[in-house]
C-alpha atoms as a PDB file:
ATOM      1  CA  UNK A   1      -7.029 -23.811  -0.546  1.00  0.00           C
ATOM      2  CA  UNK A   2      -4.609 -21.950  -1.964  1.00  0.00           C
ATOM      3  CA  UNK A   3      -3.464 -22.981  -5.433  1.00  0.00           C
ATOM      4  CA  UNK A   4       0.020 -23.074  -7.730  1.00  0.00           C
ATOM      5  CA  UNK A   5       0.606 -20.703  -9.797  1.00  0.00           C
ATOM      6  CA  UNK A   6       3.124 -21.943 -12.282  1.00  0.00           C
ATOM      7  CA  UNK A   7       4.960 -19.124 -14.099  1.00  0.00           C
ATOM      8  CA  UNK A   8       6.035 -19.015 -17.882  1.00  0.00           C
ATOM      9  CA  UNK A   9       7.003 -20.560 -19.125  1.00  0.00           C
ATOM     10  CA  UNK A  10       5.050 -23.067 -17.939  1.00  0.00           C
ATOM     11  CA  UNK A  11       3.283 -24.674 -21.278  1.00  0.00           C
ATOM     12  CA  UNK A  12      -0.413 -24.950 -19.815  1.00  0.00           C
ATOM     13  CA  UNK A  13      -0.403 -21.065 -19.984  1.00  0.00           C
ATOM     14  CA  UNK A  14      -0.360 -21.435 -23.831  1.00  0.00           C
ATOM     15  CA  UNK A  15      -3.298 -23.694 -24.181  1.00  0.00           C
ATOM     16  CA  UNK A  16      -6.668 -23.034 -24.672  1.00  0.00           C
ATOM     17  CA  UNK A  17      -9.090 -23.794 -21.897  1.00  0.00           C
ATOM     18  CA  UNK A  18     -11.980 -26.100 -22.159  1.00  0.00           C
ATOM     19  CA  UNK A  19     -15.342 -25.234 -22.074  1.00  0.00           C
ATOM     20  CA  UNK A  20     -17.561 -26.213 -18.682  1.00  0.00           C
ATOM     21  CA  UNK A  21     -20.528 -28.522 -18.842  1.00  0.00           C
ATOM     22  CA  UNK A  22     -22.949 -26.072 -17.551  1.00  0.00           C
ATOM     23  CA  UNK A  23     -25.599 -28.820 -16.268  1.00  0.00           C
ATOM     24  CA  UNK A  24     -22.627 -30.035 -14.057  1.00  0.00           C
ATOM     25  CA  UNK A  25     -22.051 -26.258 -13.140  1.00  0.00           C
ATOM     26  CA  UNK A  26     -25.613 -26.109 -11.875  1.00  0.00           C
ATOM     27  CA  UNK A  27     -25.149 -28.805  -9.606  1.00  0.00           C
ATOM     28  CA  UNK A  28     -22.101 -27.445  -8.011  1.00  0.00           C
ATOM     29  CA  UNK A  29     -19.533 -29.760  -8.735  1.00  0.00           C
ATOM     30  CA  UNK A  30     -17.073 -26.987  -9.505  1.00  0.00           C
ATOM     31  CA  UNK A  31     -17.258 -24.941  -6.252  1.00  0.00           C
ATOM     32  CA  UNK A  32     -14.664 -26.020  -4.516  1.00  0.00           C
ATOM     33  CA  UNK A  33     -12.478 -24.805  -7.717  1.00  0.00           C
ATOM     34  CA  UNK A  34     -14.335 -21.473  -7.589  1.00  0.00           C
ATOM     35  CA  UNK A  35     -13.616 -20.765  -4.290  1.00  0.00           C
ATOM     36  CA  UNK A  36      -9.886 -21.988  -4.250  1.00  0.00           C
ATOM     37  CA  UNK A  37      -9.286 -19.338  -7.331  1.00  0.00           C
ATOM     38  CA  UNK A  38     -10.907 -16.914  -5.504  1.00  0.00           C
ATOM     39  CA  UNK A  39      -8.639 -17.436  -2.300  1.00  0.00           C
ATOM     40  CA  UNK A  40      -5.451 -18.114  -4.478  1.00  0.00           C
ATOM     41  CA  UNK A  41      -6.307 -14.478  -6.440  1.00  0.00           C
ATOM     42  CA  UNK A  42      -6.548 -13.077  -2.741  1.00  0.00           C
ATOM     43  CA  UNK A  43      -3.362 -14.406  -1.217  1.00  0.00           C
ATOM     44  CA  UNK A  44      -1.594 -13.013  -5.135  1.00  0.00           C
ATOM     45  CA  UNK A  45      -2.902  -9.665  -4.420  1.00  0.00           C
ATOM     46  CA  UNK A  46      -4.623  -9.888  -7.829  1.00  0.00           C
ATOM     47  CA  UNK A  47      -7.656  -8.092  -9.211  1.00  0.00           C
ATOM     48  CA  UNK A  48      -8.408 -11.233 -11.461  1.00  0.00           C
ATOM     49  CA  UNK A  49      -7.148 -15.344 -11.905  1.00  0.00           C
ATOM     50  CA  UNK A  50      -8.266 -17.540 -14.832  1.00  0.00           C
ATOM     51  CA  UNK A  51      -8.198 -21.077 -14.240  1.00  0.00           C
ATOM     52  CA  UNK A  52      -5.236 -21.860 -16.564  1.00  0.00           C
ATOM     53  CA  UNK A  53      -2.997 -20.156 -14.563  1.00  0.00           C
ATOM     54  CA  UNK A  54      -3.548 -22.638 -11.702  1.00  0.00           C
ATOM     55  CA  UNK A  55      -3.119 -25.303 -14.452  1.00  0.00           C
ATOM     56  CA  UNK A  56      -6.941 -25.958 -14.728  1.00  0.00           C
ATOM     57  CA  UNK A  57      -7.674 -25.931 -18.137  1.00  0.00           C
ATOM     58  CA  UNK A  58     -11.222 -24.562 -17.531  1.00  0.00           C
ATOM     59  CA  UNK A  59     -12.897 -21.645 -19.443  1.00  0.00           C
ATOM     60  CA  UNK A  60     -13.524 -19.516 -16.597  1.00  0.00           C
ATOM     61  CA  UNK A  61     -12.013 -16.679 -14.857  1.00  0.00           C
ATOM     62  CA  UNK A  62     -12.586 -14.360 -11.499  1.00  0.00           C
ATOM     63  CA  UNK A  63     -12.385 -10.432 -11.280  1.00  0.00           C
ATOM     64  CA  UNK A  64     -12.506  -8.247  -8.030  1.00  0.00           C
ATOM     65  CA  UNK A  65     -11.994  -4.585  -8.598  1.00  0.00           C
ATOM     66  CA  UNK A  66     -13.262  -1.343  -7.823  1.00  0.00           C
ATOM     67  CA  UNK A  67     -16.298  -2.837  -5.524  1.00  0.00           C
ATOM     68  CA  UNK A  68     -17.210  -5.412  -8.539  1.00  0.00           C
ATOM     69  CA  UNK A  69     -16.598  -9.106  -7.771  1.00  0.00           C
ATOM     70  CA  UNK A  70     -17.226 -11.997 -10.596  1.00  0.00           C
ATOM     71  CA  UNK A  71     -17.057 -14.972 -11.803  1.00  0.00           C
ATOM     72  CA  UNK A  72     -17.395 -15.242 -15.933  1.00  0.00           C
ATOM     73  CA  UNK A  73     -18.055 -19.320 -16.750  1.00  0.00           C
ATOM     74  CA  UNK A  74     -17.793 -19.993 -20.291  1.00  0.00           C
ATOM     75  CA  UNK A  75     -17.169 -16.300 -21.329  1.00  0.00           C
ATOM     76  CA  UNK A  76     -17.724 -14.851 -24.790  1.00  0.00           C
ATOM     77  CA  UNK A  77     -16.724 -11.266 -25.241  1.00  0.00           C
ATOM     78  CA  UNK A  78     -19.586  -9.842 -27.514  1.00  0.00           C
ATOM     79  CA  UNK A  79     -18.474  -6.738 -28.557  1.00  0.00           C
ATOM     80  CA  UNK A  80     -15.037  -4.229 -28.253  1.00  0.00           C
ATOM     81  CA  UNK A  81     -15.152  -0.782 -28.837  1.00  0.00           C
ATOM     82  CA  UNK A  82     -13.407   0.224 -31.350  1.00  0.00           C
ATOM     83  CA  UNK A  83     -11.404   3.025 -28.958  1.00  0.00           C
ATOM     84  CA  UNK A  84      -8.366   1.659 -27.338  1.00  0.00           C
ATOM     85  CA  UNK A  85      -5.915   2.781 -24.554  1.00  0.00           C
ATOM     86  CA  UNK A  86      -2.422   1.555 -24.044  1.00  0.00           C
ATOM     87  CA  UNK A  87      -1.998   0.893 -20.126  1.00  0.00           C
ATOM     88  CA  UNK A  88       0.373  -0.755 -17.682  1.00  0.00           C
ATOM     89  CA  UNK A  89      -0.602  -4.477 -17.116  1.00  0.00           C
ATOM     90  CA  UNK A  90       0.927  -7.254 -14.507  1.00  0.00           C
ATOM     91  CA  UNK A  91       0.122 -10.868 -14.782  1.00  0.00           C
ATOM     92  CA  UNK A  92       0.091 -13.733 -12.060  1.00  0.00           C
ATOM     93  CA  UNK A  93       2.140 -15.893 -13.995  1.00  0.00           C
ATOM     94  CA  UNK A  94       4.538 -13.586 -14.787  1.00  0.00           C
ATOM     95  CA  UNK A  95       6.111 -12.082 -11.987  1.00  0.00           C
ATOM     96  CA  UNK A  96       7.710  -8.901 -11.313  1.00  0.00           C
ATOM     97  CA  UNK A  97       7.131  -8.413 -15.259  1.00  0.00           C
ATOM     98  CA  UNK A  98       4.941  -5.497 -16.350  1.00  0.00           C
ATOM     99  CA  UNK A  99       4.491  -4.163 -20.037  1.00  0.00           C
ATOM    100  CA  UNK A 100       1.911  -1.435 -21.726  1.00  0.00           C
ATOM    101  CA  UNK A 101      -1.031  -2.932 -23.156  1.00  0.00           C
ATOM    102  CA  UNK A 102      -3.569  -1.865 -25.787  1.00  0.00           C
ATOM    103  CA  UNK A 103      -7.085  -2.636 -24.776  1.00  0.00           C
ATOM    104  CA  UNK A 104     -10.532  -2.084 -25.745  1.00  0.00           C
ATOM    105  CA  UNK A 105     -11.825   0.998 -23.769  1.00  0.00           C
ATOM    106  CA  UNK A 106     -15.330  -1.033 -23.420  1.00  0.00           C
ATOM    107  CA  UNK A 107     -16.477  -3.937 -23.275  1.00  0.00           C
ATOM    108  CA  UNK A 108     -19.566  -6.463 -23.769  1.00  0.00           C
ATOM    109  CA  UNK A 109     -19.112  -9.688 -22.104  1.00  0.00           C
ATOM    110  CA  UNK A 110     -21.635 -12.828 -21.744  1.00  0.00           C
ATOM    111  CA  UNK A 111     -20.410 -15.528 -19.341  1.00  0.00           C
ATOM    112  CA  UNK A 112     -22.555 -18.126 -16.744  1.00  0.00           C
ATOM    113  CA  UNK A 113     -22.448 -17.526 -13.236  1.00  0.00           C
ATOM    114  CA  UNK A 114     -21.409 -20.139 -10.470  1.00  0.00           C
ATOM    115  CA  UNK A 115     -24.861 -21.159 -10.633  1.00  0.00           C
ATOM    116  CA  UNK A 116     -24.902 -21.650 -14.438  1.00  0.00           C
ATOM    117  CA  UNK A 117     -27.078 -18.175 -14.786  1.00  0.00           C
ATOM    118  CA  UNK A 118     -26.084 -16.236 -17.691  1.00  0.00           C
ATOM    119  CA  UNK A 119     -25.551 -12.952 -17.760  1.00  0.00           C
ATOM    120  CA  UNK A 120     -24.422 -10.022 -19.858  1.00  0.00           C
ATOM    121  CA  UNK A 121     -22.190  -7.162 -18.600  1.00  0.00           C
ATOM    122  CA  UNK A 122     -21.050  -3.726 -20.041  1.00  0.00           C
ATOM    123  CA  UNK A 123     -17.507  -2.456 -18.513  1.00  0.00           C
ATOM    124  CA  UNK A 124     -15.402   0.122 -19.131  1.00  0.00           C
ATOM    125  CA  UNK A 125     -11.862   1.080 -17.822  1.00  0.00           C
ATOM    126  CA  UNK A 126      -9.667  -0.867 -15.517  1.00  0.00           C
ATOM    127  CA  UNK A 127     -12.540  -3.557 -15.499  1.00  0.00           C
ATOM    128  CA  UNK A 128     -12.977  -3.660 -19.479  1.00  0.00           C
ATOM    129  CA  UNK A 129      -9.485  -4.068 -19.183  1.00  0.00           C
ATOM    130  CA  UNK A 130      -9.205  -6.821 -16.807  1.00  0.00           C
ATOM    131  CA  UNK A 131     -12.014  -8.327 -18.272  1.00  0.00           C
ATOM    132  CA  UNK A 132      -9.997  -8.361 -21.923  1.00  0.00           C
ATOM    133  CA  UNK A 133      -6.620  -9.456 -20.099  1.00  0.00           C
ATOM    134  CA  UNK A 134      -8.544 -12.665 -18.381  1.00  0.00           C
ATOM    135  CA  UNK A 135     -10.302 -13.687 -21.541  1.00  0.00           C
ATOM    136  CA  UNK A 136      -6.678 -13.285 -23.229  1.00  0.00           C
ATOM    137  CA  UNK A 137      -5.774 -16.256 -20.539  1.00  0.00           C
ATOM    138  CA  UNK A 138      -8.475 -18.878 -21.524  1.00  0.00           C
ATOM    139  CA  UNK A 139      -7.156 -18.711 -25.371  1.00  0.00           C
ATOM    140  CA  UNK A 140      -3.516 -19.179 -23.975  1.00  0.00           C
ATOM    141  CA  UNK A 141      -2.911 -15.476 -24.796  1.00  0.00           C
ATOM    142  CA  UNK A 142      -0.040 -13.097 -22.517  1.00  0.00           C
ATOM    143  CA  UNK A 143       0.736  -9.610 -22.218  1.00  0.00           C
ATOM    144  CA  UNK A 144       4.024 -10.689 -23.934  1.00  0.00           C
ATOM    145  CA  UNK A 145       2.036 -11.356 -26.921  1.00  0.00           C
ATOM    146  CA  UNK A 146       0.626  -7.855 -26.807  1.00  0.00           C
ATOM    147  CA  UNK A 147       3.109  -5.552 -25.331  1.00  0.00           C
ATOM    148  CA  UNK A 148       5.964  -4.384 -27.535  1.00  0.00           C
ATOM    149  CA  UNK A 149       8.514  -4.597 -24.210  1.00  0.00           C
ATOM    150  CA  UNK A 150       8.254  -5.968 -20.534  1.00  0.00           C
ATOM    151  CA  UNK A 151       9.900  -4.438 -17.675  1.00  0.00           C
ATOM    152  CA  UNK A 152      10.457  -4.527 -13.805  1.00  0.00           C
ATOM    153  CA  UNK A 153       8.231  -1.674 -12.534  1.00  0.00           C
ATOM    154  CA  UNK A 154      10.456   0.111 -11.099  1.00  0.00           C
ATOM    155  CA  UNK A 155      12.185   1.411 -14.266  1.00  0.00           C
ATOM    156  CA  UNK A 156      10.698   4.119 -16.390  1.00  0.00           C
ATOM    157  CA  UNK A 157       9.237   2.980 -19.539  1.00  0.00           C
ATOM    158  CA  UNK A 158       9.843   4.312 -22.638  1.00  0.00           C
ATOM    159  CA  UNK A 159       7.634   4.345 -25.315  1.00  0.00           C
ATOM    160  CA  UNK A 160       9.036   3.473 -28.700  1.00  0.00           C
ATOM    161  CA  UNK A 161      10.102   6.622 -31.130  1.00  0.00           C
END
């Protein structure tokens, strides 16, 4: 099923999501939610979701990009470079909006699978990114809280003087 996606300024966007009982995650109660994010990031034509931004206040979030599909359950970024890159970034709940964002240029990331199977993962570029941006979500964080302007796409950005 394909879920809402209420836009800012919604006020679930700004709160933090709750952690998942992991023993409840190993029986599969929450699959049904896993694979309605999933289909609701589809139908978006987005590269990740978190659950907030369906107004589940859940500590998880979903990435597909560049042949890599996950699901990150309880995530905990480990480590951030200390190298950053400014980018262009969209967000779900903020449509038609896009702003330059400075992220991390890698990434350590533990998180639980589905299954409640942790794991560990090293990214780097557009999925360090995206990986940084959906964490950003589960703490009630925005790219308006990190870029300086936001603007349709289609007009040129300038960077500030």
């Amino acid at each position: 099923m394909i879920l809402p996606l209420p836009p800012l300024p919604a006020s679930v966007l700004r709160k933090r999501s709750l952690a998942f009982n992991i023993t409840q995650l190993k029986n599969g109660v929450y699959d049904r939610l896993f694979d309605d994010l999933r289909q609701t990031m589809i139908a978006a034509n987005g590269i990740g979701i978190a659950a907030v931004q369906c107004a589940k206040l859940l500590r998880v979030f979903l990435v597909k990009i560049d042949g890599y599909e996950g699901i990150f359950v309880n995530p905990r970024m480990e480590s951030l470079s200390e190298k950053t890159e400014e980018a262009e970034e969209g967000c779900l709940s903020i449509p038609g909006k896009w702003g330059m964002v400075p992220r991390a240029v890698r990434v350590k990331i533990t998180a639980y699978d589905r299954r409640g199977h942790s794991f560990t993962l090293k990214a780097s570029g557009l999925l360090a990114k995206v990986l940084q941006h959906e964490s950003d979500h589960l703490d009630g964080k925005m790219i308006i809280d990190r870029a300086a302007v936001l603007y349709d796409r289609e007009q040129k950005y300038k960077p500030k003087p």
